[in-house]
PDB file of N, CA and C in Angstrom:
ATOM      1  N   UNK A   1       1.258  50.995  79.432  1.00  0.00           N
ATOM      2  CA  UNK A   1       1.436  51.110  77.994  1.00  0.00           C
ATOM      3  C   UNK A   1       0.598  50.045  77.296  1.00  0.00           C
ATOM      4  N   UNK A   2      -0.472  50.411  75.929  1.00  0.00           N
ATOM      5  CA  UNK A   2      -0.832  49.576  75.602  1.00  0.00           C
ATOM      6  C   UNK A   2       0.260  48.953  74.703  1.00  0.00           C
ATOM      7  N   UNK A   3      -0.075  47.726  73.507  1.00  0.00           N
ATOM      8  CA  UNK A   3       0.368  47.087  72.577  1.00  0.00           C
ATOM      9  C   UNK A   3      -0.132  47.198  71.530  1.00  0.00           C
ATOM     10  N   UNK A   4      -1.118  48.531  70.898  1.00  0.00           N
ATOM     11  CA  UNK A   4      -1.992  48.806  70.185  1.00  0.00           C
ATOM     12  C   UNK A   4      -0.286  49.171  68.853  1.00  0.00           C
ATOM     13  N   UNK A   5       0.792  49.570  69.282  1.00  0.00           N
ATOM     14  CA  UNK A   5       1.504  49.688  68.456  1.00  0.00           C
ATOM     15  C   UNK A   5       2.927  49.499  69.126  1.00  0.00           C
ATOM     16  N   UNK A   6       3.033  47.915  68.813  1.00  0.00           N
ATOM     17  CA  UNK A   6       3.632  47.148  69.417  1.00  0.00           C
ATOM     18  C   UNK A   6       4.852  46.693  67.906  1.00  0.00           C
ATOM     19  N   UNK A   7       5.971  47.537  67.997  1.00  0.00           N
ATOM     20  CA  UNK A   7       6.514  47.674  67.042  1.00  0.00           C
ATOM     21  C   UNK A   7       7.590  46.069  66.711  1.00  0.00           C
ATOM     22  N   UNK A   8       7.421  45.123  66.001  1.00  0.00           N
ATOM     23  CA  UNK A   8       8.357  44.118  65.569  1.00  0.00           C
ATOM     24  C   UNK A   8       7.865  43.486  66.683  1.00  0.00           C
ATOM     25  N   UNK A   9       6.712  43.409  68.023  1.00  0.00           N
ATOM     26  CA  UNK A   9       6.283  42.731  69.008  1.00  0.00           C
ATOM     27  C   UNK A   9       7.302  42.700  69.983  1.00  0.00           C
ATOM     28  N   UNK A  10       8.322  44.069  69.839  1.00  0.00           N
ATOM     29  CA  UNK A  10       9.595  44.008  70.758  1.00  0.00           C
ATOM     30  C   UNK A  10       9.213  44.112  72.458  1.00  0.00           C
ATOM     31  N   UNK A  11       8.257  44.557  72.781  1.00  0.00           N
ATOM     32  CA  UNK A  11       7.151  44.766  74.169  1.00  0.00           C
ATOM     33  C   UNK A  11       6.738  43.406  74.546  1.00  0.00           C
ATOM     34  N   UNK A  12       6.421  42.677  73.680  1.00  0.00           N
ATOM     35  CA  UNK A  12       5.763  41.262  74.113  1.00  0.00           C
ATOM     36  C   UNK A  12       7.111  40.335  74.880  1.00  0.00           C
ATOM     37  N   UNK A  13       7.916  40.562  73.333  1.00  0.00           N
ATOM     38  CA  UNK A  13       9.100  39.536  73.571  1.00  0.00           C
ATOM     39  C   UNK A  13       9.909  39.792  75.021  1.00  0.00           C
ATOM     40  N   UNK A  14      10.412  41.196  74.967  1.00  0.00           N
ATOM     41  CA  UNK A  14      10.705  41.682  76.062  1.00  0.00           C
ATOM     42  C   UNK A  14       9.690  41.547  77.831  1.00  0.00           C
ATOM     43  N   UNK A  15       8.802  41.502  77.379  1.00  0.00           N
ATOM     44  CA  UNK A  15       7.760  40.869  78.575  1.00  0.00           C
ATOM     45  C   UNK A  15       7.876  39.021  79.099  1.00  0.00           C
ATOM     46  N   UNK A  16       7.652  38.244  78.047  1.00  0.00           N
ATOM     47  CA  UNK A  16       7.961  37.226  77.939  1.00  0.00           C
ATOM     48  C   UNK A  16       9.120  36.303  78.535  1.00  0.00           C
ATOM     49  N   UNK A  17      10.298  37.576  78.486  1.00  0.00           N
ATOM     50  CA  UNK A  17      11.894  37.162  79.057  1.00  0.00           C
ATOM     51  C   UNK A  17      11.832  37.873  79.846  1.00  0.00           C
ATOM     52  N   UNK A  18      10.684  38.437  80.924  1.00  0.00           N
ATOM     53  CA  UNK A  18      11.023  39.005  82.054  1.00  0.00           C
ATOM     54  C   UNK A  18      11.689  40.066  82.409  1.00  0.00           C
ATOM     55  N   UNK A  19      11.995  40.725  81.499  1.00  0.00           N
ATOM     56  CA  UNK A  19      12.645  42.257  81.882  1.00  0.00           C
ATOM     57  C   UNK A  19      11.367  43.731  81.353  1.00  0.00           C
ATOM     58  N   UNK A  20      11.916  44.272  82.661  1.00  0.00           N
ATOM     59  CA  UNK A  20      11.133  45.071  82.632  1.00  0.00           C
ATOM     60  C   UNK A  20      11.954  46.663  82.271  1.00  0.00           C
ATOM     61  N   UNK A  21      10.964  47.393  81.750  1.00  0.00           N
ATOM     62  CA  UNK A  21      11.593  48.905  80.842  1.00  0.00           C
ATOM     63  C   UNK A  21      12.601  49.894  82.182  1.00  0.00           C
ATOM     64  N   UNK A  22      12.079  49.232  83.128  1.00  0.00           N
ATOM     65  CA  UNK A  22      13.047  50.118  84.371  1.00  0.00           C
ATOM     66  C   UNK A  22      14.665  49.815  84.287  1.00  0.00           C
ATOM     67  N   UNK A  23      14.127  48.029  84.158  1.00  0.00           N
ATOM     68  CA  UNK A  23      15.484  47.246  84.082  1.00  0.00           C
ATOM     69  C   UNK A  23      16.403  47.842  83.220  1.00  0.00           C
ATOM     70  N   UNK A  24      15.650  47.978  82.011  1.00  0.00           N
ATOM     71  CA  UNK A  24      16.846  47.952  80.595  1.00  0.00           C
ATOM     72  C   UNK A  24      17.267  49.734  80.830  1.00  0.00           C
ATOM     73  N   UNK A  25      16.283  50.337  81.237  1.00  0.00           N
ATOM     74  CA  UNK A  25      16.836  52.075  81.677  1.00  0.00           C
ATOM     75  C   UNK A  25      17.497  52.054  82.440  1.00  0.00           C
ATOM     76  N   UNK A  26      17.868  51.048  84.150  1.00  0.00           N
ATOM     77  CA  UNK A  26      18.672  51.319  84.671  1.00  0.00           C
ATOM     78  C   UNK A  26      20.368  50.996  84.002  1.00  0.00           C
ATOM     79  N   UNK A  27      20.169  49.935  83.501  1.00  0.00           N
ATOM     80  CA  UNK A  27      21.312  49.262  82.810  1.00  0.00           C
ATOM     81  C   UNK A  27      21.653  50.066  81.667  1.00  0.00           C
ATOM     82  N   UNK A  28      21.099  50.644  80.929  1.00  0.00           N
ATOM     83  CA  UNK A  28      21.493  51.555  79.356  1.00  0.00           C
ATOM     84  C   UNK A  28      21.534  52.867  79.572  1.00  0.00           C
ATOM     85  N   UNK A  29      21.168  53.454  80.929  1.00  0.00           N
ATOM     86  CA  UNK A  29      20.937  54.596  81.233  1.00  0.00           C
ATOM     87  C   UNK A  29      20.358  55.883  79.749  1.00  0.00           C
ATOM     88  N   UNK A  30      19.641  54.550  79.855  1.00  0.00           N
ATOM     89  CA  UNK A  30      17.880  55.388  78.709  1.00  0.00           C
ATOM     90  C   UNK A  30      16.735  55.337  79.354  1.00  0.00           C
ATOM     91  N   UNK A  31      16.286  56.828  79.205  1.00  0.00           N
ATOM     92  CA  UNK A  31      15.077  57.306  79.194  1.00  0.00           C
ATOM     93  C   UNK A  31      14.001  55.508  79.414  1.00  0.00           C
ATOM     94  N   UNK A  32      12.931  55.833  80.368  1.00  0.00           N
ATOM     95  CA  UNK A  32      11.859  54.902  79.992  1.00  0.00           C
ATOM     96  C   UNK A  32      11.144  55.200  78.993  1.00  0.00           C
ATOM     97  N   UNK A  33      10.990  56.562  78.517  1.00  0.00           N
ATOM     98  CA  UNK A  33       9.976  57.174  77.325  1.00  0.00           C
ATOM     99  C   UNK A  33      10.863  56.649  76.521  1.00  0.00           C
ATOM    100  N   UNK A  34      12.277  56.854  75.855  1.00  0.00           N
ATOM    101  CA  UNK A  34      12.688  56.616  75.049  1.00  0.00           C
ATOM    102  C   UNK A  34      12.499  54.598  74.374  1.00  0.00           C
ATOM    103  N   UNK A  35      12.759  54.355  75.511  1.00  0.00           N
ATOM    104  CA  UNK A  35      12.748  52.619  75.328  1.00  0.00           C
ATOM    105  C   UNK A  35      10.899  52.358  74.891  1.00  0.00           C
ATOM    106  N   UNK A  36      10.307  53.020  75.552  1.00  0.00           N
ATOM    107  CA  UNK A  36       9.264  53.099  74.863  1.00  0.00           C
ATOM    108  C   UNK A  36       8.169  53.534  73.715  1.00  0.00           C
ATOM    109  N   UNK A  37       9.221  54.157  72.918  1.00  0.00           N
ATOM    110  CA  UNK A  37       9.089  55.266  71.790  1.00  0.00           C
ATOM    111  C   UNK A  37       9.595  53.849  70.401  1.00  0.00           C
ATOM    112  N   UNK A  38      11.054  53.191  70.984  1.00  0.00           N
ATOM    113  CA  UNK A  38      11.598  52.239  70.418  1.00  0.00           C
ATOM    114  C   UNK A  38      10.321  50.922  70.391  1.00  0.00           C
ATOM    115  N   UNK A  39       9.713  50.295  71.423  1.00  0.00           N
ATOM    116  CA  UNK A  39       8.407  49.627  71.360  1.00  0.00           C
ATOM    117  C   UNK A  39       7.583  49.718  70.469  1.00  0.00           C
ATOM    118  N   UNK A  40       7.539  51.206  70.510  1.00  0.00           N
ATOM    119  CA  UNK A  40       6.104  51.409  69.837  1.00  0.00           C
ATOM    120  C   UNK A  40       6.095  52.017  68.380  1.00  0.00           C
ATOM    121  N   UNK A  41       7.767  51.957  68.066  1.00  0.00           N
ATOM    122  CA  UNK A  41       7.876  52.284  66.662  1.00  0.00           C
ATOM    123  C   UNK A  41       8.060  54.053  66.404  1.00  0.00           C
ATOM    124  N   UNK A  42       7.786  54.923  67.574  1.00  0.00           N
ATOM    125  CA  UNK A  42       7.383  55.753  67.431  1.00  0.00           C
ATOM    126  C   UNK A  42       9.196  56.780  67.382  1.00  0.00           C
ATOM    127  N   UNK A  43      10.001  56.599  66.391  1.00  0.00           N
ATOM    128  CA  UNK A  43      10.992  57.116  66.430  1.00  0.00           C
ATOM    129  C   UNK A  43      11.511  58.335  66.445  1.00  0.00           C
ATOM    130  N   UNK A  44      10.245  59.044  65.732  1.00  0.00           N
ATOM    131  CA  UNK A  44      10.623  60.403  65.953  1.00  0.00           C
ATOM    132  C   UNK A  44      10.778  61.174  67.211  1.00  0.00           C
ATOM    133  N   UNK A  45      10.194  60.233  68.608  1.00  0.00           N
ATOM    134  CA  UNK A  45      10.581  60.853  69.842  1.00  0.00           C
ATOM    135  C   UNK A  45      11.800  60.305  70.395  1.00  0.00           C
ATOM    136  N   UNK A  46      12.728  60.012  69.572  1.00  0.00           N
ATOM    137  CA  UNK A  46      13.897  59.497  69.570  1.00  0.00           C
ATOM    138  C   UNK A  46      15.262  60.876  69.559  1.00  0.00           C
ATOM    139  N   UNK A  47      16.112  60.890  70.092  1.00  0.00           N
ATOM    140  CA  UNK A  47      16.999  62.215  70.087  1.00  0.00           C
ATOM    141  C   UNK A  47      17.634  62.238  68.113  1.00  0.00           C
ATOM    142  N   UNK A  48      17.799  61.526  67.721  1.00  0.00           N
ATOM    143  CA  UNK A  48      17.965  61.325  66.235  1.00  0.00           C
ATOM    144  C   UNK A  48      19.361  60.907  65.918  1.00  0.00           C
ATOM    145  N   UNK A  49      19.834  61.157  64.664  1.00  0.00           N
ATOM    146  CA  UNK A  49      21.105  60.128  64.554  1.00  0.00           C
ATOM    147  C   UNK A  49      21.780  58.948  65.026  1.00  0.00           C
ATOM    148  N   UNK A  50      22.921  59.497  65.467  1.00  0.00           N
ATOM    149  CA  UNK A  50      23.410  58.716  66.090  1.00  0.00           C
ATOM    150  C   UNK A  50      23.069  57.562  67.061  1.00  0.00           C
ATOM    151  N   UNK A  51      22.685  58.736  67.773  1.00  0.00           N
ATOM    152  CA  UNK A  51      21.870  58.288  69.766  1.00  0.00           C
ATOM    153  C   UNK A  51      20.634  57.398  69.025  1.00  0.00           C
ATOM    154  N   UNK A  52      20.246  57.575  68.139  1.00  0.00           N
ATOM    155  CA  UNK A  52      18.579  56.204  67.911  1.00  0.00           C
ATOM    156  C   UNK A  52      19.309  55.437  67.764  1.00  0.00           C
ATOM    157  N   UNK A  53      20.108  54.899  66.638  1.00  0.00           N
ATOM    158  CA  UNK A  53      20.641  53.337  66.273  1.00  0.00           C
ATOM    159  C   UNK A  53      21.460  53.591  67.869  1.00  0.00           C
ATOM    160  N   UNK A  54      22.139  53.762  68.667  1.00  0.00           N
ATOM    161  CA  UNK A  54      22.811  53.683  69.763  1.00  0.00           C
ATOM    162  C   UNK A  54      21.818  52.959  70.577  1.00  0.00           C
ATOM    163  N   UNK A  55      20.716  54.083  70.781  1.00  0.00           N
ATOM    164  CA  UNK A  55      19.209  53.558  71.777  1.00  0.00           C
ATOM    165  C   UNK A  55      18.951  52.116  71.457  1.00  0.00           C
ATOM    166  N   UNK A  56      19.120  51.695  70.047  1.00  0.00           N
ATOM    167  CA  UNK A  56      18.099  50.849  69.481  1.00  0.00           C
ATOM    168  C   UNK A  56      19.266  49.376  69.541  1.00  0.00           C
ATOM    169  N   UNK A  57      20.553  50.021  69.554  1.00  0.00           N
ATOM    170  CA  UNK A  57      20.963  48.479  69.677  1.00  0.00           C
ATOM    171  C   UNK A  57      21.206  48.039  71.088  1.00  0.00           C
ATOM    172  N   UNK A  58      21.172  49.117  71.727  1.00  0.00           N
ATOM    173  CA  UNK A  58      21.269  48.608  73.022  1.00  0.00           C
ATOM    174  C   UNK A  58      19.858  48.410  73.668  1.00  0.00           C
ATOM    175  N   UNK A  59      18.917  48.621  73.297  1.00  0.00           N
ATOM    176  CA  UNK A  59      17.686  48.119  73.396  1.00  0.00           C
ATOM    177  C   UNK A  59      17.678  47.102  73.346  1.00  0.00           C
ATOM    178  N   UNK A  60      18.046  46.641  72.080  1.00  0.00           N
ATOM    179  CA  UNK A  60      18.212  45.074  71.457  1.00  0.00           C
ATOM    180  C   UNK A  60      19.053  44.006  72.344  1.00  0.00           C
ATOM    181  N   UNK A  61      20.573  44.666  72.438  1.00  0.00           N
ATOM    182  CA  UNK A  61      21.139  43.188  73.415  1.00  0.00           C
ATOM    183  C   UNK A  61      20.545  43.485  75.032  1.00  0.00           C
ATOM    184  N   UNK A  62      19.427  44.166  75.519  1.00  0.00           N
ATOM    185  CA  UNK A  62      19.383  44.384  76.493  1.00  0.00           C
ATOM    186  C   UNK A  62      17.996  43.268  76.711  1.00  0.00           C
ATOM    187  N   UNK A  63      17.279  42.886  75.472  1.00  0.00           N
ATOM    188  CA  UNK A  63      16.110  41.864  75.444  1.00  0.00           C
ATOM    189  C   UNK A  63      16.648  41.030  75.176  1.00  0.00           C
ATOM    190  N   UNK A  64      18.488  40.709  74.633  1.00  0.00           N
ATOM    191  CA  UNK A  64      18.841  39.429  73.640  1.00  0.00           C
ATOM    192  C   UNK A  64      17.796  39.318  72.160  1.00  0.00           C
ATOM    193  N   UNK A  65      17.728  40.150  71.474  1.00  0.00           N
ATOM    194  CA  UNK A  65      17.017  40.388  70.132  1.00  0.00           C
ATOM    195  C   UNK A  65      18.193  40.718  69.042  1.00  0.00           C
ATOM    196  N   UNK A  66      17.919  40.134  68.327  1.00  0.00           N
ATOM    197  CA  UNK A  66      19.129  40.661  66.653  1.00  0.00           C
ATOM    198  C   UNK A  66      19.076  42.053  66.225  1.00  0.00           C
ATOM    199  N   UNK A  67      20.521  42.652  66.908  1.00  0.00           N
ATOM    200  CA  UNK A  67      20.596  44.405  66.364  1.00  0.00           C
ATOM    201  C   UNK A  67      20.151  44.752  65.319  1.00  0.00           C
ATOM    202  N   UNK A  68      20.605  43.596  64.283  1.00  0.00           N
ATOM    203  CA  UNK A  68      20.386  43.728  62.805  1.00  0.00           C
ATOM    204  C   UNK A  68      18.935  44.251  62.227  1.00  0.00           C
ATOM    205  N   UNK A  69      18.408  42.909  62.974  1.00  0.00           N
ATOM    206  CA  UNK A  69      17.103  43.125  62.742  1.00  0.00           C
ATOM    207  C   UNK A  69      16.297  43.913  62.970  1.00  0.00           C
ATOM    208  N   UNK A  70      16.399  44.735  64.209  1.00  0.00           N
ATOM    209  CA  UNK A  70      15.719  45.867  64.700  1.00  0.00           C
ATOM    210  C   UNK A  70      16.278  47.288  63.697  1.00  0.00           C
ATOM    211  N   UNK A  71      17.489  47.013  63.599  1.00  0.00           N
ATOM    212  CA  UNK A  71      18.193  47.853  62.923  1.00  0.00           C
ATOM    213  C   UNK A  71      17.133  48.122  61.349  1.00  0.00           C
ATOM    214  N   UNK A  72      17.312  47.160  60.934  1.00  0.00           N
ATOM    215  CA  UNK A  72      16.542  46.642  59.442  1.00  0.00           C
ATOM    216  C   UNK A  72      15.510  47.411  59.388  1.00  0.00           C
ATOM    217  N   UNK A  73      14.940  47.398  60.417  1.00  0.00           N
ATOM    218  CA  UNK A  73      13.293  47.665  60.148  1.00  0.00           C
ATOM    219  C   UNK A  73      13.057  48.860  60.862  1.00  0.00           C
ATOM    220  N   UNK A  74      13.911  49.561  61.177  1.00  0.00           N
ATOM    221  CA  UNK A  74      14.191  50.795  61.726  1.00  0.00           C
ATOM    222  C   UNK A  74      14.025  51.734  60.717  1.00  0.00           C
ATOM    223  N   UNK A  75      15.582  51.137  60.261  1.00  0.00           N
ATOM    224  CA  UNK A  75      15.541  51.856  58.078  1.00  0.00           C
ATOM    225  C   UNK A  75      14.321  51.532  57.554  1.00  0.00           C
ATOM    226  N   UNK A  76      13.412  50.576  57.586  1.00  0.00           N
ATOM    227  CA  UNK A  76      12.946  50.885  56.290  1.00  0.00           C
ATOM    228  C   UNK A  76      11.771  51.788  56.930  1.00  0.00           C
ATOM    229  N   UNK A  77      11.293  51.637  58.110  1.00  0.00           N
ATOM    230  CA  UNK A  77      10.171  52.510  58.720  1.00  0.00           C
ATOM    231  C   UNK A  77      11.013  54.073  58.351  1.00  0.00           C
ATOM    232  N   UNK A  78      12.096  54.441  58.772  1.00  0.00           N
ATOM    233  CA  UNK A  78      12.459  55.755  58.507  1.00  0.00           C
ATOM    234  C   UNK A  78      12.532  55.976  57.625  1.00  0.00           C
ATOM    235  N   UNK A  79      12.615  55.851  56.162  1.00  0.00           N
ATOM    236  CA  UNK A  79      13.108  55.519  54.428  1.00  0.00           C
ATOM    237  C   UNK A  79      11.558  55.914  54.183  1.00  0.00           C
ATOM    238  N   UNK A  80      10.606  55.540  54.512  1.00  0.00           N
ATOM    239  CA  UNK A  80       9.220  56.273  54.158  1.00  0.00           C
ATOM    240  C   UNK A  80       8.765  57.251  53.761  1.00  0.00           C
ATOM    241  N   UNK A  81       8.262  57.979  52.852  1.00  0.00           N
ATOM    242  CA  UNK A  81       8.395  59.664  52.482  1.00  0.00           C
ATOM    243  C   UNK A  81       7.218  60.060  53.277  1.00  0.00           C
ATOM    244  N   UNK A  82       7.382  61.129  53.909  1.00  0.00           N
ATOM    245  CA  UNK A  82       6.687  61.811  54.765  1.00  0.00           C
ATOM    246  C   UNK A  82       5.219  62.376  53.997  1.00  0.00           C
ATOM    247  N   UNK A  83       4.054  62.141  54.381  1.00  0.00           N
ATOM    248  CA  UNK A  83       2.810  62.357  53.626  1.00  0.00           C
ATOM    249  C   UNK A  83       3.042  64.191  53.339  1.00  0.00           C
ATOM    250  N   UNK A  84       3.652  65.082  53.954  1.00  0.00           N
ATOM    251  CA  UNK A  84       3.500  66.342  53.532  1.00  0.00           C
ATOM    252  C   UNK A  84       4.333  67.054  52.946  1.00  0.00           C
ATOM    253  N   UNK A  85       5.493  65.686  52.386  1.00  0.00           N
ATOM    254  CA  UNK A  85       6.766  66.132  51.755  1.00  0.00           C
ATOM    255  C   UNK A  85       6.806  65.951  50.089  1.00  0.00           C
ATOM    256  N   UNK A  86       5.257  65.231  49.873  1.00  0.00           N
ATOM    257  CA  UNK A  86       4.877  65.293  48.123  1.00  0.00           C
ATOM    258  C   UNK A  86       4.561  66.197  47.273  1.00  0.00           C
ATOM    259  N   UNK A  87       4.537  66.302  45.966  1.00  0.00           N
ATOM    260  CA  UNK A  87       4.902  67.543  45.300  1.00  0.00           C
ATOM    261  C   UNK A  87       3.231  68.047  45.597  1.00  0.00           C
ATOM    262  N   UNK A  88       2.252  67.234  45.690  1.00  0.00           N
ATOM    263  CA  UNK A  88       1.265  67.267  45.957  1.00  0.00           C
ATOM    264  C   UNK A  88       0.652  68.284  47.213  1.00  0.00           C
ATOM    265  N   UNK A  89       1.529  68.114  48.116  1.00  0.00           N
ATOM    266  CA  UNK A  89       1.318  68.890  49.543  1.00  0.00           C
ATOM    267  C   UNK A  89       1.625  70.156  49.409  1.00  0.00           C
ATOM    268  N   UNK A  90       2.665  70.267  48.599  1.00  0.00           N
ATOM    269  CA  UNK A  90       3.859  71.789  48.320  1.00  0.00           C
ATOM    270  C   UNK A  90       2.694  72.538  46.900  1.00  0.00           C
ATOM    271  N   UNK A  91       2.100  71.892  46.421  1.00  0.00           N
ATOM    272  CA  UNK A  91       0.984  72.700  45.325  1.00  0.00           C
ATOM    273  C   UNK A  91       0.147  72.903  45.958  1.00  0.00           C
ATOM    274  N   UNK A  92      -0.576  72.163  47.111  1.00  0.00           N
ATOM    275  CA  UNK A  92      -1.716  72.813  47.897  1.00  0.00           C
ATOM    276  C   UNK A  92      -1.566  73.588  49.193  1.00  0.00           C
ATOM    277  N   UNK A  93      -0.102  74.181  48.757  1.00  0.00           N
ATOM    278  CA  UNK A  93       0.329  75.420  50.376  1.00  0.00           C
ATOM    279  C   UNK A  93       0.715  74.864  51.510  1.00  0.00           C
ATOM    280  N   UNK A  94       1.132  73.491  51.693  1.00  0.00           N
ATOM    281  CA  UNK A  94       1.791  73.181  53.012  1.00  0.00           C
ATOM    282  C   UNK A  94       2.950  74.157  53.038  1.00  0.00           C
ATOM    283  N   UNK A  95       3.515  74.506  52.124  1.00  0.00           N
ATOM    284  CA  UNK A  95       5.067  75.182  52.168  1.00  0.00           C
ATOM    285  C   UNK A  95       5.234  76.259  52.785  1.00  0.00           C
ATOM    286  N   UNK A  96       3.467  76.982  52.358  1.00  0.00           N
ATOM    287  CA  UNK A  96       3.694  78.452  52.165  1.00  0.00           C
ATOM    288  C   UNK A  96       3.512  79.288  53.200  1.00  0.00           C
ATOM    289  N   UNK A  97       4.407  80.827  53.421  1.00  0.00           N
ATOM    290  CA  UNK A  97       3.763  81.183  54.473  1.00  0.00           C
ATOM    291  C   UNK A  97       2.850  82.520  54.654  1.00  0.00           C
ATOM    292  N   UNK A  98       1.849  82.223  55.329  1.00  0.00           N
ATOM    293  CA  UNK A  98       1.433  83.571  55.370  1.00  0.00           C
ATOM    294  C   UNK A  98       0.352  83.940  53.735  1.00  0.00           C
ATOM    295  N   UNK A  99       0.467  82.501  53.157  1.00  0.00           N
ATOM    296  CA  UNK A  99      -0.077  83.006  51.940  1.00  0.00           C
ATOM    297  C   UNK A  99       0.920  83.008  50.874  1.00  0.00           C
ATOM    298  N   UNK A 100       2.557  83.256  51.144  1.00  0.00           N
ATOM    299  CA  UNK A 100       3.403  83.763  49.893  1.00  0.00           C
ATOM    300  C   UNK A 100       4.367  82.293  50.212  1.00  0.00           C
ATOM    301  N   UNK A 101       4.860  82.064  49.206  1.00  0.00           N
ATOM    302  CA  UNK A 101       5.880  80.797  49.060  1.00  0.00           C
ATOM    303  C   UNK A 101       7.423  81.627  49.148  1.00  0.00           C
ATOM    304  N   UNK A 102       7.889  80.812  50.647  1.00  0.00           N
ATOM    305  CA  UNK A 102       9.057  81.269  50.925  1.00  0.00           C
ATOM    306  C   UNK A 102      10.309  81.615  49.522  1.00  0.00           C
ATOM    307  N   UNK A 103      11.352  82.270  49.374  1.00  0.00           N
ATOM    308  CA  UNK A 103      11.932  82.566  48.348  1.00  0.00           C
ATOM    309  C   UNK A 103      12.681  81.590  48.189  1.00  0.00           C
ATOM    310  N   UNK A 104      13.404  80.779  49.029  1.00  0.00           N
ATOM    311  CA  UNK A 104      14.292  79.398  49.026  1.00  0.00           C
ATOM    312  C   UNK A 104      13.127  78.066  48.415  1.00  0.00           C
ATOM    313  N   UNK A 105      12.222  78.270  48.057  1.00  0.00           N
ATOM    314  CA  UNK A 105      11.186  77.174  47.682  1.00  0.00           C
ATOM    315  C   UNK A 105      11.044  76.804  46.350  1.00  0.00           C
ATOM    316  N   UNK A 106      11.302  75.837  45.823  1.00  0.00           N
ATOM    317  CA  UNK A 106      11.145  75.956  44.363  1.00  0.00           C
ATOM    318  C   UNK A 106      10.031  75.960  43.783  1.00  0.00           C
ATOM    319  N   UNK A 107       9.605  76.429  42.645  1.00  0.00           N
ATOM    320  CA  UNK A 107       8.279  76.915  42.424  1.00  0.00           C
ATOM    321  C   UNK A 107       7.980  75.660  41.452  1.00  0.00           C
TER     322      UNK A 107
END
């Protein structure tokens, strides 16, 4: 895995204190992709709800890192508006299908 997106530097820190992603999967019985999805910021390959903040705090006491904090910056990375969810995207036909704008779509 690189560190090219090395999320809150949770990969480094976690390197640093000697545990390795097998470790914290055998012990949390999580996915290695998943613990590494959490690394790299990349949450949407995360199962969602619940199970992420679940993944993510036990991620956390599994490096000794502040739940909070990971927590924190979890929200605000997810709180982001999605680039194809602007009124902007929905006027230039992301919405539409086939050519016609679904009937549930507001015009």
């Amino acid at each position: 895995m690189t560190d090219d997106k090395n999320f809150l530097g949770l990969a480094t820190i976690r390197r640093n204190r000697g545990i390795s992603l097998r470790q914290i999967a055998e012990s949390t019985k999580i996915g290695v992709r998943a613990l590494e999805a959490i690394e790299q910021g990349e949450f949407q390959k995360l199962p969602g709800g619940i199970y992420t903040t679940s993944y993510i705090r036990q991620y956390a006491r599994a490096i000794d890192y502040d739940e909070q904090e990971i927590l924190a910056a979890y929200r605000r990375e997810t709180a982001r508006p999605q680039p194809d969810s602007s009124e902007a995207g929905r006027r230039n036909g992301k919405d539409m299908m086939g050519g016609y704008r679904p009937a549930s779509t507001p015009v």
